[in-house]
Protein backbone atom coordinates (compact mmCIF):
# COMPACT_ATOMS: atom_id res chain seq x y z
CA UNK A 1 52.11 132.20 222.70
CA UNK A 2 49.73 129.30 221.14
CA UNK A 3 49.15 126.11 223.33
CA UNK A 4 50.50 124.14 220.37
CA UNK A 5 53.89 126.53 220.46
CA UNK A 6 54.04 126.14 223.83
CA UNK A 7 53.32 122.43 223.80
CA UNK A 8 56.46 121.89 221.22
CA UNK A 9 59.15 124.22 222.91
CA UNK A 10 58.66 122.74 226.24
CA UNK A 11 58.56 119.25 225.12
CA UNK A 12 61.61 120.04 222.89
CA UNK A 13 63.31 121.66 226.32
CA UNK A 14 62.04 118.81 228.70
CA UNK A 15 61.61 115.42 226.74
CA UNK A 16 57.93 115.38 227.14
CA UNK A 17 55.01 116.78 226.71
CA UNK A 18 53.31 118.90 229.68
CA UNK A 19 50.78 116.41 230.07
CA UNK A 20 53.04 113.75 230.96
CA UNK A 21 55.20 116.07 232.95
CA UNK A 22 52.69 117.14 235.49
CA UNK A 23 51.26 113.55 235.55
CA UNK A 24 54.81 112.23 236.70
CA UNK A 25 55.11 115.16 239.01
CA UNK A 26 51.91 114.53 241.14
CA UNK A 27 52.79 110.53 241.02
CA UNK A 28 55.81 111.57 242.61
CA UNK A 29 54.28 113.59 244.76
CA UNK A 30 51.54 110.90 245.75
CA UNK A 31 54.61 108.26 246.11
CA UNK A 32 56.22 110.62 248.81
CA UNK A 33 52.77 111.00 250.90
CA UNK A 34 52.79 107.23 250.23
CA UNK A 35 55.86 106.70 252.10
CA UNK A 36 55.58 109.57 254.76
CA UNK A 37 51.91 109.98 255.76
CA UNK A 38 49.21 107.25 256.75
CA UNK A 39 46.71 109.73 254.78
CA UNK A 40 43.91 107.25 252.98
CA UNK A 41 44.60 106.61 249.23
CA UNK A 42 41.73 107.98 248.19
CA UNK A 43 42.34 111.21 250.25
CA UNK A 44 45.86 111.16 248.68
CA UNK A 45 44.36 110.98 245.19
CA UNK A 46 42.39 113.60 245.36
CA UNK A 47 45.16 115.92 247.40
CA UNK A 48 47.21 115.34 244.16
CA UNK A 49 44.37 116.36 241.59
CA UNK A 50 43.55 112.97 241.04
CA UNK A 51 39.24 113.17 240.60
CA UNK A 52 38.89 109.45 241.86
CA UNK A 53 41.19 107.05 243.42
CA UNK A 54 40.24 104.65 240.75
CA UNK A 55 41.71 107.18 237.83
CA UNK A 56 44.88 107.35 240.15
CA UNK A 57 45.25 103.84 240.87
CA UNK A 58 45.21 103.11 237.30
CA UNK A 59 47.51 106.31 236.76
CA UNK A 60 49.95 104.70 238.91
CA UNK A 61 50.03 101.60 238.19
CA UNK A 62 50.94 102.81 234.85
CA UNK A 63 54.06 104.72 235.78
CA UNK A 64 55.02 102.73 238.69
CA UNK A 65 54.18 99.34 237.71
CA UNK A 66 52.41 98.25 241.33
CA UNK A 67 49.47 99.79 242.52
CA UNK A 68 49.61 102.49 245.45
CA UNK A 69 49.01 99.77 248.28
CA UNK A 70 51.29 97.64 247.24
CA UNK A 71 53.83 100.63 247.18
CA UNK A 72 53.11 101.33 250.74
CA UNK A 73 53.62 98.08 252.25
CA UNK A 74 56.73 97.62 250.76
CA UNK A 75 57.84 100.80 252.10
């Protein structure tokens, strides 16, 4: 099976591409270390394959519309 074949079936199966799908699925991820663990951000980033805590800031900001510290304090 082509990436491109594969690409189209599962977006047609899930809604979105597998780009976006595995980028919403470590965000959720990071959000539930957020919440449960007083791990650093940066060590959080990178234990959700994040290569900087700068790319995943800006990652989640994105999808979560506050940045990770903010996220955590209002937890």
């Amino acid at each position: 099976m082509s990436y491109f074949h594969f690409a189209r079936a599962f977006k047609q199966s899930m809604g979105v591409s597998p780009n976006v799908y595995v980028t919403e699925q470590r965000i959720e991820r990071a959000k539930k270390l957020l919440s449960e663990t007083d791990l650093r951000i940066a060590d959080i980033a990178l234990r959700t394959g994040f290569a900087s805590q700068s790319h995943f800031t800006t990652t989640f900001r994105k999808l979560v519309w506050t940045t990770p510290k903010a996220f955590r304090d209002s937890r």
